[in-house]
Protein backbone atom coordinates (compact mmCIF):
# COMPACT_ATOMS: atom_id res chain seq x y z
CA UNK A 1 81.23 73.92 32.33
CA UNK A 2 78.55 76.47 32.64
CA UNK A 3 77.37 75.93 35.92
CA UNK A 4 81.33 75.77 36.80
CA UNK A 5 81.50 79.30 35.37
CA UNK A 6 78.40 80.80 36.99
CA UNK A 7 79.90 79.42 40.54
CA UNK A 8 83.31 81.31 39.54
CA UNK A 9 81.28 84.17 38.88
CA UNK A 10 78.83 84.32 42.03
CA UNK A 11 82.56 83.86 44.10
CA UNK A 12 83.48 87.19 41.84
CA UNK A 13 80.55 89.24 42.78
CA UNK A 14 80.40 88.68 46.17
CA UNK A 15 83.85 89.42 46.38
CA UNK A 16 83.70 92.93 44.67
CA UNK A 17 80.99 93.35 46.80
CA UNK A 18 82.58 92.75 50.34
CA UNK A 19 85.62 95.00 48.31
CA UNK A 20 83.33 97.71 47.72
CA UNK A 21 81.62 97.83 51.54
CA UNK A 22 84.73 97.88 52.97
CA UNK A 23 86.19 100.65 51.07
CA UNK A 24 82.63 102.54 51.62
CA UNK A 25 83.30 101.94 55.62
CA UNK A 26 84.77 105.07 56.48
CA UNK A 27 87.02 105.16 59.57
CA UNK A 28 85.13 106.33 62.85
CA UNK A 29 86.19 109.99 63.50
CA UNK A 30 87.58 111.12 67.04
CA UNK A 31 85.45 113.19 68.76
CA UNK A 32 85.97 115.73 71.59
CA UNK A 33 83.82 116.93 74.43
CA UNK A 34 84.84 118.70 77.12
CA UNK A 35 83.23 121.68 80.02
CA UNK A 36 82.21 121.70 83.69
CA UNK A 37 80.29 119.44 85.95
CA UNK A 38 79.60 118.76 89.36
CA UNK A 39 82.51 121.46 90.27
CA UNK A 40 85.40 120.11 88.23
CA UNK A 41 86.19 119.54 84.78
CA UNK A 42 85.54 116.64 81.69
CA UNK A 43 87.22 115.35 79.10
CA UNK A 44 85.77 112.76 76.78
CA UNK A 45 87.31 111.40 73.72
CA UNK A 46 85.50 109.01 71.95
CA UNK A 47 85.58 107.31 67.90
CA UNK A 48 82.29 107.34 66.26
CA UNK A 49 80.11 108.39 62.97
CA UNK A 50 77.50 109.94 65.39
CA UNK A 51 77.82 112.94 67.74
CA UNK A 52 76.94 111.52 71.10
CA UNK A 53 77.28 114.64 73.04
CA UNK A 54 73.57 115.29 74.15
CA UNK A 55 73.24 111.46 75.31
CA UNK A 56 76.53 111.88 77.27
CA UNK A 57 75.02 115.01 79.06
CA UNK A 58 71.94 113.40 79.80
CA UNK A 59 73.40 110.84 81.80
CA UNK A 60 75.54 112.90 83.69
CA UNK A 61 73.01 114.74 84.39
CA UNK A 62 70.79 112.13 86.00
CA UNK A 63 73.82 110.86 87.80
CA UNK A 64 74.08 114.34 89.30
CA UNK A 65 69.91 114.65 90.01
CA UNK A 66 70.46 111.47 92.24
CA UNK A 67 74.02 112.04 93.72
CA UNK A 68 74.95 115.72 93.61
CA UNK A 69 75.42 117.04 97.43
CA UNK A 70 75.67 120.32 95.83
CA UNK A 71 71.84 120.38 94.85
CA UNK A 72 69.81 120.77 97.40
CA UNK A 73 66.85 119.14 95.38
CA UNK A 74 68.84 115.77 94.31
CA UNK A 75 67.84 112.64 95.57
CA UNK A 76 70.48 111.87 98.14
CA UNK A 77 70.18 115.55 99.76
CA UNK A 78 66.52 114.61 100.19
CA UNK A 79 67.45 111.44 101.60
CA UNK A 80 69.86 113.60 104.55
CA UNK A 81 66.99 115.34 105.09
CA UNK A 82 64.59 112.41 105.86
CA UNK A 83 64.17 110.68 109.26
CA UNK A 84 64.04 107.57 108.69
CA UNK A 85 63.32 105.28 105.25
CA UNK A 86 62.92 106.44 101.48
CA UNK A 87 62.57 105.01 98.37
CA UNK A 88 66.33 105.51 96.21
CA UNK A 89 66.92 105.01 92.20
CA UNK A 90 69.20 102.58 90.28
CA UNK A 91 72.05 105.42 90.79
CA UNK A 92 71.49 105.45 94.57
CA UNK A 93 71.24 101.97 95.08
CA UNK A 94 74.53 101.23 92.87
CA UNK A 95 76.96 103.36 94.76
CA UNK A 96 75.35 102.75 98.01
CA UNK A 97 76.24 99.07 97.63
CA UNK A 98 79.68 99.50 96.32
CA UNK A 99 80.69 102.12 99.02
CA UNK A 100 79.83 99.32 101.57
CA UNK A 101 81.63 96.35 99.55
CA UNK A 102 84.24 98.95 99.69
CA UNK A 103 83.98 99.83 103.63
CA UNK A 104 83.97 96.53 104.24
CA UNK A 105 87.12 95.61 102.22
CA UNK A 106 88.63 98.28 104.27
CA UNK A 107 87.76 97.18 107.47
CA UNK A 108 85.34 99.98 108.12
CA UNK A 109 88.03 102.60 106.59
CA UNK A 110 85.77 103.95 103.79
CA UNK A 111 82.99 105.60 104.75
CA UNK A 112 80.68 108.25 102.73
CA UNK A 113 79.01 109.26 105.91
CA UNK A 114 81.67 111.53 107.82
CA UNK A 115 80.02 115.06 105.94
CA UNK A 116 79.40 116.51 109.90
CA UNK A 117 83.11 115.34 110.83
CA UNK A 118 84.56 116.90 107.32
CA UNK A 119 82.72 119.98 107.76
CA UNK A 120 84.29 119.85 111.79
CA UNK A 121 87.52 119.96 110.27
CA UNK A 122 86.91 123.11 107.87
CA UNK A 123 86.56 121.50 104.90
CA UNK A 124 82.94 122.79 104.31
CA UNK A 125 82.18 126.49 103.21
CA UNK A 126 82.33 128.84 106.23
CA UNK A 127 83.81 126.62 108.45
CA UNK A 128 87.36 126.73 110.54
CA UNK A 129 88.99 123.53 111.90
CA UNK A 130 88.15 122.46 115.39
CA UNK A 131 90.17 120.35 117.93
CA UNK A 132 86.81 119.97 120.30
CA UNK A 133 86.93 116.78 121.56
CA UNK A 134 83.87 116.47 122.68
CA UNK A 135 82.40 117.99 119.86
CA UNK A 136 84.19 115.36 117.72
CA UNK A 137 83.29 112.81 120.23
CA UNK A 138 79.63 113.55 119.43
CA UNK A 139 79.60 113.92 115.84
CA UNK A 140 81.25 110.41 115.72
CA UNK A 141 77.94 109.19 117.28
CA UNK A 142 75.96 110.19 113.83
CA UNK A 143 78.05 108.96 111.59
CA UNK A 144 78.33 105.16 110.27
CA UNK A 145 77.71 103.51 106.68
CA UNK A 146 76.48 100.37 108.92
CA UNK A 147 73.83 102.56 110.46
CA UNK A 148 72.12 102.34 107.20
CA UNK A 149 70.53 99.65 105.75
CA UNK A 150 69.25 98.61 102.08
CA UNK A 151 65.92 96.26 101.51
CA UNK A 152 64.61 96.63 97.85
CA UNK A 153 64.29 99.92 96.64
CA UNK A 154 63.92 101.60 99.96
CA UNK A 155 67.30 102.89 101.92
CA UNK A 156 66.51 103.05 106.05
CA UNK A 157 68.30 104.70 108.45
CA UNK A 158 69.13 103.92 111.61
CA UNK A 159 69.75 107.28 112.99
CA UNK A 160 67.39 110.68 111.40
CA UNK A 161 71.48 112.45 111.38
CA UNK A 162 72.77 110.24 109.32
CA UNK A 163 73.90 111.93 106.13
CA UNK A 164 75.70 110.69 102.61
CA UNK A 165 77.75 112.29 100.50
CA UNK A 166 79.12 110.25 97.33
CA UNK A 167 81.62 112.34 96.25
CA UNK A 168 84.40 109.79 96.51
CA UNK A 169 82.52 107.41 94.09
CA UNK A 170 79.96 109.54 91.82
CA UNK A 171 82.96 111.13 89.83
CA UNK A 172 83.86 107.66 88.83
CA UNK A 173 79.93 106.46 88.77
CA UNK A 174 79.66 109.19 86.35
CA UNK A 175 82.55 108.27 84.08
CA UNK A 176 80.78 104.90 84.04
CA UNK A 177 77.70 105.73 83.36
CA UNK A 178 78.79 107.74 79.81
CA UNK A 179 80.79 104.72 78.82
CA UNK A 180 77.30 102.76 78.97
CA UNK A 181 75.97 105.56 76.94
CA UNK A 182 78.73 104.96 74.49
CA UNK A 183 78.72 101.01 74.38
CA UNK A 184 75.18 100.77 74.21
CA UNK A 185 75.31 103.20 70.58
CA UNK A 186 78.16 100.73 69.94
CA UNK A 187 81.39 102.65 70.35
CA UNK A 188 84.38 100.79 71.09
CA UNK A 189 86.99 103.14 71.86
CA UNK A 190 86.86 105.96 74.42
CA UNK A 191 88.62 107.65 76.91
CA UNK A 192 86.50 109.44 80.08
CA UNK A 193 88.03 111.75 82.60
CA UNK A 194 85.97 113.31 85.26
CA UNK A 195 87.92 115.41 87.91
CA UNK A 196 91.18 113.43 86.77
CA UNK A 197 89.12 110.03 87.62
CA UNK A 198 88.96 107.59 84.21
CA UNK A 199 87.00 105.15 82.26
CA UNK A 200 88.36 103.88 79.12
CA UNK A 201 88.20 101.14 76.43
CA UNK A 202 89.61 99.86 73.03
CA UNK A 203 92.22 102.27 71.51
CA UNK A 204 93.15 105.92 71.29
CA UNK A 205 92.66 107.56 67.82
CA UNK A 206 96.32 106.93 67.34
CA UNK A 207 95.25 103.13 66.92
CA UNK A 208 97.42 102.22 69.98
CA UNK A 209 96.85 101.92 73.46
CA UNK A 210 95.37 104.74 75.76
CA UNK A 211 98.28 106.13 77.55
CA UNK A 212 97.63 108.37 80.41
CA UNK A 213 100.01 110.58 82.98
CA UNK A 214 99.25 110.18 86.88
CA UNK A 215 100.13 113.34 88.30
CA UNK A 216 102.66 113.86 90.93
CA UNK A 217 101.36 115.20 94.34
CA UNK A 218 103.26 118.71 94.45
CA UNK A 219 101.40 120.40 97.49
CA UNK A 220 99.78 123.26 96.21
CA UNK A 221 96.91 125.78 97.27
CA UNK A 222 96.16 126.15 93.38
CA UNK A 223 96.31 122.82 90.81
CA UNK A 224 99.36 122.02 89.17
CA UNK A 225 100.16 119.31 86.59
CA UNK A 226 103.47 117.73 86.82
CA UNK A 227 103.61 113.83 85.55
CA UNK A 228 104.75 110.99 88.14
CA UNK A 229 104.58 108.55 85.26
CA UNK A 230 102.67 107.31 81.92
CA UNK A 231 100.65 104.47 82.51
CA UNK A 232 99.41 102.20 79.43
CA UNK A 233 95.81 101.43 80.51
CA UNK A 234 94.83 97.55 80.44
CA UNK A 235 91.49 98.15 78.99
CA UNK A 236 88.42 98.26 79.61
CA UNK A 237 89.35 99.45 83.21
CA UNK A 238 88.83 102.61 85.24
CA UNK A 239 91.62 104.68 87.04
CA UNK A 240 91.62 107.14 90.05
CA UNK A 241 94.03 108.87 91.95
CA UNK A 242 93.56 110.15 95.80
CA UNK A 243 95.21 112.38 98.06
CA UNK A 244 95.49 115.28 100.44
CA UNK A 245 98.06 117.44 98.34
CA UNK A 246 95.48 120.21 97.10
CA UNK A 247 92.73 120.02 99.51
CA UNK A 248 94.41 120.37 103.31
CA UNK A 249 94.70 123.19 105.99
CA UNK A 250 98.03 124.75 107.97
CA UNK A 251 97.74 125.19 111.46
CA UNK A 252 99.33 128.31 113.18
CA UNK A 253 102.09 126.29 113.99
CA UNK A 254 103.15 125.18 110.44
CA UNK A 255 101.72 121.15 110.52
CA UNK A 256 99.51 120.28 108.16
CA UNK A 257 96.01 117.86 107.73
CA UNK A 258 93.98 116.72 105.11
CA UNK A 259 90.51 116.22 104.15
CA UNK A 260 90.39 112.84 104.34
CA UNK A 261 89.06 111.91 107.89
CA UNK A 262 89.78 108.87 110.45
CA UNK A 263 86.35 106.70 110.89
CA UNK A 264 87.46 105.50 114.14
CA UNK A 265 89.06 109.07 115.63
CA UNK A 266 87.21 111.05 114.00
CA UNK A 267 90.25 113.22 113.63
CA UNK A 268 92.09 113.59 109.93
CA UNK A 269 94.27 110.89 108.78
CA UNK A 270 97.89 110.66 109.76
CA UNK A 271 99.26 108.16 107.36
CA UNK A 272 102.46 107.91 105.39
CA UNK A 273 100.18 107.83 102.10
CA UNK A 274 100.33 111.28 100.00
CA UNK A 275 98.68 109.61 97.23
CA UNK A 276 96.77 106.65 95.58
CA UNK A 277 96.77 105.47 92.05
CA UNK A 278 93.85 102.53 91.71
CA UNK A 279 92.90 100.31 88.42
CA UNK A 280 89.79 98.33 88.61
CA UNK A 281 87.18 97.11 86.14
CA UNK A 282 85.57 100.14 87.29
CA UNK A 283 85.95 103.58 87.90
CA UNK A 284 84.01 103.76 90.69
CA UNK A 285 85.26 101.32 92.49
CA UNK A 286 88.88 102.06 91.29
CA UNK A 287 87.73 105.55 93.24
CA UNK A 288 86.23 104.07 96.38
CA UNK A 289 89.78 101.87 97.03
CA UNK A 290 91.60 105.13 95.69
CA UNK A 291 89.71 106.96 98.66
CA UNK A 292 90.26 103.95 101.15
CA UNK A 293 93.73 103.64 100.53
CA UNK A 294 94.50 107.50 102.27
CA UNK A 295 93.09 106.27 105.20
CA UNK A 296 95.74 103.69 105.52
CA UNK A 297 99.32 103.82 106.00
CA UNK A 298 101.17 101.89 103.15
CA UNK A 299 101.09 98.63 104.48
CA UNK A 300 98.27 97.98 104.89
CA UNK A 301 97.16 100.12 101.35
CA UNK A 302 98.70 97.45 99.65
CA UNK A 303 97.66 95.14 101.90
CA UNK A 304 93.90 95.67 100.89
CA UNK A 305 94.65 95.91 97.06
CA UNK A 306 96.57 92.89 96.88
CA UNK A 307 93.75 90.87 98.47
CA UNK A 308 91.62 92.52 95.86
CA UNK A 309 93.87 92.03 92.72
CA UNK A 310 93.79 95.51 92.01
CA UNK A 311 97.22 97.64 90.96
CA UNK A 312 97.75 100.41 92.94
CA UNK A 313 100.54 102.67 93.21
CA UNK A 314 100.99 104.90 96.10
CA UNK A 315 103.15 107.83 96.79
CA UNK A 316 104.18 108.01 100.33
CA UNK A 317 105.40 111.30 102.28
CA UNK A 318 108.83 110.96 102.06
CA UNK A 319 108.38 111.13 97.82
CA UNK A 320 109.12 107.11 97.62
CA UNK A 321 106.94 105.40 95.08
CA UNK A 322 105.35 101.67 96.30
CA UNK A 323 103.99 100.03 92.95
CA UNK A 324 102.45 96.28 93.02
CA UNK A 325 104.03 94.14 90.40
CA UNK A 326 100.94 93.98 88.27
CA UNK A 327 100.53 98.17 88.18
CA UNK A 328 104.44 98.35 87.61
CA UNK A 329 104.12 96.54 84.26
CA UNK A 330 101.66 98.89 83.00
CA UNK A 331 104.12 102.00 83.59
CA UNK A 332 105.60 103.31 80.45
CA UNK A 333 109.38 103.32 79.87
CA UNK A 334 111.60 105.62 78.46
CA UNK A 335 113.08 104.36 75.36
């Protein structure tokens, strides 16, 4: 009878002890931090007991130090100026390979090394469009993400010309890289946006799903925020949206071209794709296929996502909206 009674009473302890932890657990607060980087905007949302805000910056940071075209001393601006092979970090090597699993997927239509064919076009500072064909004709001849080549740790090139620029994958490298950050201090719910490209995971501090609004392209000079549609993220995933609504030029006779540029012309792309909505289990691949996709017409978009299992919604020229069945079920409705 006594033993019976110290057995009840060991069950009682350690249940007003599991009573009292839990009620001592407080919820994880929701914490904002926001500013500039790389030229655009962040947003980070995140539930934890610890601010976070100096790791986060850190790795951005060190994503910019090896990917930032803007800095002339970052890694991959030394690596346009070398001639032939250099040694490239973890950062480097990561978005070099997924640029060409991504050029490859697209048949050669992604590629991060068209900078002297952008900057042709007048999309770099002090720099008006050009129609030279032989001027595009020759630029075409240093460009190529095949006329580069990975072994180790080094990066060669085949060509001294050949440059990189990243900037269709580091935004989503980036968001990435701080949800690492945040897993590896164990948070488990967080929302990233980099330059309106997203990482996210567990639940908004509403205890639901994160919900977020793709914008609609509305061709602007100046950025404008009107919502296509709400999608309820599958997480852990990363989003990105593409297009040639806020970054294109007019031509004295009213037509109008984009930034993104033709691999195989040389010339920008004349597709009937205005936009590109991508979900993948990353964000920077869900921006590489974002990027791919507006150098496609619809078709074959979808064509290339569906081989991929990857939702994608496109907006095409004519303001029609192609979903695949799996991004469709994600949208929001209207109650």
């Amino acid at each position: 009878m006594r033993l019976k009674n110290l057995y009840l009473s060991g069950i009682t302890f350690i249940t007003l002890l599991l009573i009292t932890v839990t009620a001592c657990r407080r919820p994880d607060p929701a914490r904002l931090m926001q500013g500039m980087i790389w030229n655009t905007t962040f947003r980070i949302t995140y539930l934890s007991q610890h601010n976070l805000n100096d790791s986060i910056m850190t790795a951005l940071n060190e994503v910019g130090h090896s990917l930032s075209v803007f800095d002339t001393t970052s890694l991959v601006s030394r690596v346009n100026r070398a001639k032939r092979a250099m040694v490239v970090d973890s950062a480097f090597r990561t978005v070099w390979r997924e640029a060409m699993a991504t050029h490859r997927a697209s048949h050669g239509r992604f590629d991060p090394t068209l900078s002297p064919l952008i900057t042709a076009w007048g999309f770099g500072p002090g720099h008006q469009p050009t129609t030279d064909t032989l001027r595009i004709d020759s630029l075409l001849n240093i460009v190529g993400l095949t006329k580069s080549h990975l072994c180790g740790d080094t990066l060669y090139k085949d060509i001294a010309e050949l440059q990189f620029n990243f900037s269709a994958l580091a935004k989503g490298f980036g968001c990435d890289m701080a949800a690492a950050v945040l897993k590896r201090n164990g948070v488990k719910d967080f929302l990233i946006e980099i330059g309106g490209e997203i990482t996210a995971e567990g639940n908004s501090p509403r205890g639901t799903s994160w919900r977020v609004s793709v914008d609609k392209p509305v061709a602007s000079d100046e950025v404008t925020h009107a919502s296509q549609l709400v999608v309820n993220l599958p997480t852990p995933c990363g989003l990105a949206t593409s297009g040639n609504y806020r970054n294109f030029h007019t031509t004295d006779s009213g037509s109008r071209f984009g930034h993104t540029i033709d691999p195989v012309s040389g010339r920008p792309c004349l597709t009937d794709v205005l936009s590109a909505t991508v979900i993948a289990p990353t964000c920077m691949q869900a921006d590489a296929l974002a990027t791919a996709c507006m150098t496609m017409d619809s078709k074959s978009a979808m064509a290339m996502a569906d081989s991929l299992r990857r939702p994608v919604m496109l907006v095409l020229a004519d303001s029609s909206v192609y979903m695949s069945s799996s991004f469709s079920a994600l949208v929001k409705k209207e109650p």
